[in-house]
C-alpha atoms as a PDB file:
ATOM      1  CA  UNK A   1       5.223  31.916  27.045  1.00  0.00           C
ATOM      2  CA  UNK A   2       4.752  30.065  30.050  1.00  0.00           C
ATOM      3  CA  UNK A   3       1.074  29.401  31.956  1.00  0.00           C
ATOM      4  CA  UNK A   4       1.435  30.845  35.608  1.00  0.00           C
ATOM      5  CA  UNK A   5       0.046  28.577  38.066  1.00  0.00           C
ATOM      6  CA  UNK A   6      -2.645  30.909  38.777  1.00  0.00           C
ATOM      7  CA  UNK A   7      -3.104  30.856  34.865  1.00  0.00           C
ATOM      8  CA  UNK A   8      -3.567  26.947  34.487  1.00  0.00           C
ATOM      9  CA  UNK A   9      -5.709  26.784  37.327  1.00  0.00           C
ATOM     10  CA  UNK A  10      -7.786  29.474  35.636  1.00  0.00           C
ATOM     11  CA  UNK A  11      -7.949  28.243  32.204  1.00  0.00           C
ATOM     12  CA  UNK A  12     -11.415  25.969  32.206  1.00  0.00           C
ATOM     13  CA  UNK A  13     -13.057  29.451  33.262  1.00  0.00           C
ATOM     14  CA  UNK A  14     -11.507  31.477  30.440  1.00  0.00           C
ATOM     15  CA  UNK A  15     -12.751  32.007  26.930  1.00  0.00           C
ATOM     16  CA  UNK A  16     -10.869  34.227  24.653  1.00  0.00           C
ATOM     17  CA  UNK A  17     -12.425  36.542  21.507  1.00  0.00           C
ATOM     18  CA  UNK A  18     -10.652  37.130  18.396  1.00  0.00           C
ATOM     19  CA  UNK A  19     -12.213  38.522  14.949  1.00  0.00           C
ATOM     20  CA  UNK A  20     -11.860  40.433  12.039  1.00  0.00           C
ATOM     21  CA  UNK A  21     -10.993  44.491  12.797  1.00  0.00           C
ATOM     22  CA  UNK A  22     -13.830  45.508  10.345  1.00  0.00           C
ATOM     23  CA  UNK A  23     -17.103  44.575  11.031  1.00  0.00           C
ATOM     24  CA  UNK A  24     -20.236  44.837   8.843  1.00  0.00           C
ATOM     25  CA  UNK A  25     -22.091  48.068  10.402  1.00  0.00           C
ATOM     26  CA  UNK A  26     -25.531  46.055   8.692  1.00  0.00           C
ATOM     27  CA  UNK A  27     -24.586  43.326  10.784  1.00  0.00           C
ATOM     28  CA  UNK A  28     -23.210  44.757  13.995  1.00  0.00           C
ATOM     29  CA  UNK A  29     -26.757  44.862  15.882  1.00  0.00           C
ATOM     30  CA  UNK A  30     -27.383  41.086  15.433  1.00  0.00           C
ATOM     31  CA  UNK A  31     -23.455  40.034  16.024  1.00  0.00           C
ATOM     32  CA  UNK A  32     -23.751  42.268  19.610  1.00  0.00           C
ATOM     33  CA  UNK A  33     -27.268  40.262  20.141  1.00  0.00           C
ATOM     34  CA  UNK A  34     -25.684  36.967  19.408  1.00  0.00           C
ATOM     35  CA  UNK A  35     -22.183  37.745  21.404  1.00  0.00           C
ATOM     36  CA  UNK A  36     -24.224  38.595  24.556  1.00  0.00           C
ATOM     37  CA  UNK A  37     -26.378  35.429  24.011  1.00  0.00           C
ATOM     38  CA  UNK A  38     -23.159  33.633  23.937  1.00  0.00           C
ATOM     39  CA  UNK A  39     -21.090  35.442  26.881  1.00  0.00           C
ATOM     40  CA  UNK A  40     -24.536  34.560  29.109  1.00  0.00           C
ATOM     41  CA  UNK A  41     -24.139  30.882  28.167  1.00  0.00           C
ATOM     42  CA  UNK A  42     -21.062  30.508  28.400  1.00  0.00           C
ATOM     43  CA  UNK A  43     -21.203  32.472  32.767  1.00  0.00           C
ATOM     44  CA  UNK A  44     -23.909  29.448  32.183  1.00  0.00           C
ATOM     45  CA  UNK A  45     -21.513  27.249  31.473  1.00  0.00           C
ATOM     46  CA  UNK A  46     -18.778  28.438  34.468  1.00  0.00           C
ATOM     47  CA  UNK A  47     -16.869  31.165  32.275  1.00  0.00           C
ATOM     48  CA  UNK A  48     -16.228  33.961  34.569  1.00  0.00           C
ATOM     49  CA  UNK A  49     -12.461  35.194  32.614  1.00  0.00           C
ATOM     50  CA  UNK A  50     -12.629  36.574  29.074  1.00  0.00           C
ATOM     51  CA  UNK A  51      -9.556  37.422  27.434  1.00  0.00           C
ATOM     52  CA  UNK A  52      -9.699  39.938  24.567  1.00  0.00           C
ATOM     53  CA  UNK A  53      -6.540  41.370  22.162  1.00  0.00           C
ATOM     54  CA  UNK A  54      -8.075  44.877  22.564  1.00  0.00           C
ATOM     55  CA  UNK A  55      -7.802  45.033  18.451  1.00  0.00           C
ATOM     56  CA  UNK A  56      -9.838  47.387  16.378  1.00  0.00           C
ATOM     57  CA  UNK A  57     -13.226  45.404  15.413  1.00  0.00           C
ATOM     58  CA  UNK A  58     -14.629  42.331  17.139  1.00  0.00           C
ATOM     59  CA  UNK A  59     -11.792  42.547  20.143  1.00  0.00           C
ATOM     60  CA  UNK A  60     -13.157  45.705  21.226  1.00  0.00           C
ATOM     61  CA  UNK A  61     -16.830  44.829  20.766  1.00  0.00           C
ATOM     62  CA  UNK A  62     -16.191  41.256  22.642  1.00  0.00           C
ATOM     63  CA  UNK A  63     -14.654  43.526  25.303  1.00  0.00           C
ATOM     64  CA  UNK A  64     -17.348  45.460  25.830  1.00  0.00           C
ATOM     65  CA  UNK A  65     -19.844  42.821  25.717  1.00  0.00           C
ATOM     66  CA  UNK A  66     -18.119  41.632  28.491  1.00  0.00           C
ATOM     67  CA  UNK A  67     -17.851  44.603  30.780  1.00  0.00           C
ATOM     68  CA  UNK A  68     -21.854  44.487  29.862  1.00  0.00           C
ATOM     69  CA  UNK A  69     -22.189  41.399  31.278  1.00  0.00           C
ATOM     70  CA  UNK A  70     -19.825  42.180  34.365  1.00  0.00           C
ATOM     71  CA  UNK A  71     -21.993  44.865  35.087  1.00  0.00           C
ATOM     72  CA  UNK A  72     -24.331  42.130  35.905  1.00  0.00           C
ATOM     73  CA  UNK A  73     -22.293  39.118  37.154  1.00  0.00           C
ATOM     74  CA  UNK A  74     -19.692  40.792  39.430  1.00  0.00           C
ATOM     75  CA  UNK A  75     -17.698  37.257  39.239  1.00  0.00           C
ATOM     76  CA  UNK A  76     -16.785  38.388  35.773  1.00  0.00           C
ATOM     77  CA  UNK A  77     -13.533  39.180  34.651  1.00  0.00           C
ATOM     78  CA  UNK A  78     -11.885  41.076  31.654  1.00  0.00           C
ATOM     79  CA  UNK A  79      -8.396  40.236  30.553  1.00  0.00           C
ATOM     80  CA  UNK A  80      -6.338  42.143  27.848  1.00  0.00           C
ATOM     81  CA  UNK A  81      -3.700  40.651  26.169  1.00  0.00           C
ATOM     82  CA  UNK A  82      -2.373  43.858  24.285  1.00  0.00           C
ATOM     83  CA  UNK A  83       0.460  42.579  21.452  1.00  0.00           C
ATOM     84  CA  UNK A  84       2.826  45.940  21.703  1.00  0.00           C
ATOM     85  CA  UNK A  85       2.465  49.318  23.947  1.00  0.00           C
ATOM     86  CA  UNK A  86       2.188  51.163  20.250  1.00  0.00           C
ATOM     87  CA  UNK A  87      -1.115  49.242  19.029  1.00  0.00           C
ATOM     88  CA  UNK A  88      -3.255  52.249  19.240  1.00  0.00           C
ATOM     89  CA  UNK A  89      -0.352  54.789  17.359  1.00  0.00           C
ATOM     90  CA  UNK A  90      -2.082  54.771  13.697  1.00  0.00           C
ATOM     91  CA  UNK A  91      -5.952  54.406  14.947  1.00  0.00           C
ATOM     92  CA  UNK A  92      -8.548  56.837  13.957  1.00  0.00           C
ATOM     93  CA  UNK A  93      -9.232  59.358  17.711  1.00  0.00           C
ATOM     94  CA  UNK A  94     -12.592  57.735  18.159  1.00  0.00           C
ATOM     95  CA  UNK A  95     -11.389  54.039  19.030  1.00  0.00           C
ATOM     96  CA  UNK A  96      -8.353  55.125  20.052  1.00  0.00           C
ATOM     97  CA  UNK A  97     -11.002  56.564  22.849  1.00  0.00           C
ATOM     98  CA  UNK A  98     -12.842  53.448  23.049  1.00  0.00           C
ATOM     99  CA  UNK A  99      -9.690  50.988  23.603  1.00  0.00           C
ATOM    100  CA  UNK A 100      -8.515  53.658  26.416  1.00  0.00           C
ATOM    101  CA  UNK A 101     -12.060  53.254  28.348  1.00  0.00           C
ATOM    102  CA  UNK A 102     -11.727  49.454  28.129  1.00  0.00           C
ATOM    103  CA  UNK A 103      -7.922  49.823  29.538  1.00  0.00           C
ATOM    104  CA  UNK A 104      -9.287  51.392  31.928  1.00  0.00           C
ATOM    105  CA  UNK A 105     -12.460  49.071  32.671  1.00  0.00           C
ATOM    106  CA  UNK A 106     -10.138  45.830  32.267  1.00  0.00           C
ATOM    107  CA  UNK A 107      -9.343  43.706  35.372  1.00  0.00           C
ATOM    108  CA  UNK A 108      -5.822  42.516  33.777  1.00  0.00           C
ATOM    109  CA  UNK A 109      -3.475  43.816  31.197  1.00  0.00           C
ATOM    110  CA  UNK A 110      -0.105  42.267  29.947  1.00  0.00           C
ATOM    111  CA  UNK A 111       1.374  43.888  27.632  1.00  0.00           C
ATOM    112  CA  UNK A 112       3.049  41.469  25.666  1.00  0.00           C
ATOM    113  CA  UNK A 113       5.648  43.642  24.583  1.00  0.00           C
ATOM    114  CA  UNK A 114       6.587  47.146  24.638  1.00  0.00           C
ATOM    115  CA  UNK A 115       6.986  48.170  20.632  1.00  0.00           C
ATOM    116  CA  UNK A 116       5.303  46.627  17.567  1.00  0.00           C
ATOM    117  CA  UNK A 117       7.658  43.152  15.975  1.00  0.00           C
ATOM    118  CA  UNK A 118       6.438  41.691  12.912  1.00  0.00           C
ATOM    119  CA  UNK A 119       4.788  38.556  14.285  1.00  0.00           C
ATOM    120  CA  UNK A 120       3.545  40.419  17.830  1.00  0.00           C
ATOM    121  CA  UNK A 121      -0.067  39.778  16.669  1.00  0.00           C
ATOM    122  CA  UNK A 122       0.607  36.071  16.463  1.00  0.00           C
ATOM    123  CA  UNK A 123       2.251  36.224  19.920  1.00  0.00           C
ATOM    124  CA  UNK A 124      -0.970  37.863  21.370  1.00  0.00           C
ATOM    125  CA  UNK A 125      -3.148  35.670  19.792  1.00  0.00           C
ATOM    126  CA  UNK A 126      -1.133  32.322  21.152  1.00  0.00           C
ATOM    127  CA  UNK A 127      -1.215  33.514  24.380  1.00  0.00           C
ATOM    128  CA  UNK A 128      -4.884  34.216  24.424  1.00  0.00           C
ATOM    129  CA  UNK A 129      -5.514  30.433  22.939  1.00  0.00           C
ATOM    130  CA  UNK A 130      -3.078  28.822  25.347  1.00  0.00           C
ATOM    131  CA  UNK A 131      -5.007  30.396  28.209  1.00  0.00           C
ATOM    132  CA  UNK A 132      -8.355  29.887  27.214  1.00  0.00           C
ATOM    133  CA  UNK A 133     -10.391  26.850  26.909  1.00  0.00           C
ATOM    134  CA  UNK A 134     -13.048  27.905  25.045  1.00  0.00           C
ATOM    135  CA  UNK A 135     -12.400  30.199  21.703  1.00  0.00           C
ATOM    136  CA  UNK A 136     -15.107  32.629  20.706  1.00  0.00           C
ATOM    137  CA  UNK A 137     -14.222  34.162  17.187  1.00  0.00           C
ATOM    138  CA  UNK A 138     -15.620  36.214  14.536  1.00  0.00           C
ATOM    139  CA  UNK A 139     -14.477  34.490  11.247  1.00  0.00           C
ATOM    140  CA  UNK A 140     -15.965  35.230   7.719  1.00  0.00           C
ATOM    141  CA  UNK A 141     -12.049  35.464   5.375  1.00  0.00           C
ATOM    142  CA  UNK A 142     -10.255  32.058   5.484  1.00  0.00           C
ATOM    143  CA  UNK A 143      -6.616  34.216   6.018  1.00  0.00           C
ATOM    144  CA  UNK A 144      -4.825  36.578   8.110  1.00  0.00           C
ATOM    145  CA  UNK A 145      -4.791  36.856  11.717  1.00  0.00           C
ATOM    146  CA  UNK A 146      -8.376  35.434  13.069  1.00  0.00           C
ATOM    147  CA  UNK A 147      -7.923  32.410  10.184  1.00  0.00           C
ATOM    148  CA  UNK A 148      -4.650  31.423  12.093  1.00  0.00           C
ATOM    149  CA  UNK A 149      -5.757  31.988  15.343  1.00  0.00           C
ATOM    150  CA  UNK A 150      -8.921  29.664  14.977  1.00  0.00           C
ATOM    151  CA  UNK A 151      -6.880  26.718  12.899  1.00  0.00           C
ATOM    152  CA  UNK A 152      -4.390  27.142  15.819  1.00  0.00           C
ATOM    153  CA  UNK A 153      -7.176  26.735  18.302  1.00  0.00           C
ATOM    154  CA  UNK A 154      -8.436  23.890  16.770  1.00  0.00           C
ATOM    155  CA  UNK A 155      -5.187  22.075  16.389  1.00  0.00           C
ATOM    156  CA  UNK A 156      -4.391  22.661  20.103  1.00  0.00           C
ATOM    157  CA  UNK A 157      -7.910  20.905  20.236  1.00  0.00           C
ATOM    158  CA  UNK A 158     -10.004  23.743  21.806  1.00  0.00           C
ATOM    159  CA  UNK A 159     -13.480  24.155  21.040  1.00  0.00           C
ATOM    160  CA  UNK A 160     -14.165  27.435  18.765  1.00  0.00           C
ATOM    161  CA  UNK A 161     -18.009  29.286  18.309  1.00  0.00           C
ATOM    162  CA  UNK A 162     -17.620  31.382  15.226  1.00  0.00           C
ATOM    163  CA  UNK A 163     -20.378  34.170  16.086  1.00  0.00           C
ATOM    164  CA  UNK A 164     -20.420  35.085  12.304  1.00  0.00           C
ATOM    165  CA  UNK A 165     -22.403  32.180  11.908  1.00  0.00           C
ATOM    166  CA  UNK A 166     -25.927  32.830  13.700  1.00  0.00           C
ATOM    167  CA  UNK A 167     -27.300  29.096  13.390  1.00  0.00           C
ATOM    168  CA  UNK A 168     -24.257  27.538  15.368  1.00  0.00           C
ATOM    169  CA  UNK A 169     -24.715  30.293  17.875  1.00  0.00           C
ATOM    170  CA  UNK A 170     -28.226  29.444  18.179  1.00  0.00           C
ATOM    171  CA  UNK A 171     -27.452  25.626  18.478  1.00  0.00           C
ATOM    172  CA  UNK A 172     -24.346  26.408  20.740  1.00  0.00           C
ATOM    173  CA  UNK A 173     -26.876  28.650  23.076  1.00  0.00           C
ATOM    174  CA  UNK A 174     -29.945  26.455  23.253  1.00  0.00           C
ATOM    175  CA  UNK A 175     -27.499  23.465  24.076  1.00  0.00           C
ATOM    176  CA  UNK A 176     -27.949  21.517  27.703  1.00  0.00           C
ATOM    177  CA  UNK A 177     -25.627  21.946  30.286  1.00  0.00           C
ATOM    178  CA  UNK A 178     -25.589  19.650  33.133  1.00  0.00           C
ATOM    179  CA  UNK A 179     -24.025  21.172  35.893  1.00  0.00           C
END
């Protein structure tokens, strides 16, 4: 899918989340520490648009990280990048709830496409990458979905922070920035 103008002109500003749709629930209070420690370097760093999938797991959590941090840095904007209309059909009622109050919260939404094709994940997850220049992932199983989407990241040659790894984000957040 083609970059808009608007979209290419955007892209050093945009970072993009994707991760694993379970997440450790021993884990989850240090992951949220370390993904807001990362979202504030990166606004640091000139990142004001975030794109997220909106998936069960580590998209939702990235999203609402960011509305977090937008609550604080008005410049701040959240992007979905939803793979099919249908994603929520088969979710448990409670983050069914949750992705409907980040909808609603969201600055964009493109919906990719309106019913669920095998390979619409992959789609979404392309068109994150090729609109972000920055990846911010959640990676701890070397296959499926967030395994792709980081090896594709990498081979379009865009840096990647994999926040299940707590001593890169502490090297990637004490890091100088020269503005």
């Amino acid at each position: 899918m083609l970059l808009t103008s608007r979209e290419t002109l955007m892209r050093p500003q945009t970072a993009c989340f994707t991760g694993h749709r379970q997440l450790d629930q021993n884990e989850l209070p240090a992951l949220v520490m370390r993904l807001d420690q990362v979202l504030n370097k990166l606004y640091e760093m000139g990142y004001r648009r975030f794109i997220s999938g909106g998936a069960m797991g580590f998209d939702l959590l990235a999203a609402e990280r960011v509305i977090q941090l937008r609550n604080r840095c008005a410049d701040v904007s959240l992007i979905l990048a939803l793979p099919c209309a249908t994603q929520t059909q088969s979710w448990p009622v409670a983050e069914g709830q949750r992705y409907e109050k980040i909808i609603y919260a969201a600055d964009e939404t493109h919906v990719l496409s309106s019913f669920y094709f095998s390979g619409c994940m992959m789609v979404r997850n392309r068109f994150m990458v090729d609109r972000s220049s920055f990846v911010v992932c959640y990676l701890t199983n070397a296959k499926g979905g967030t395994a792709s989407t980081a090896a594709y990241a990498m081979k379009q040659e865009i840096p990647l922070l994999n926040t299940a790894m707590p001593d890169a984000c502490t090297a990637f957040c004490q890091r100088i920035t020269s503005v």
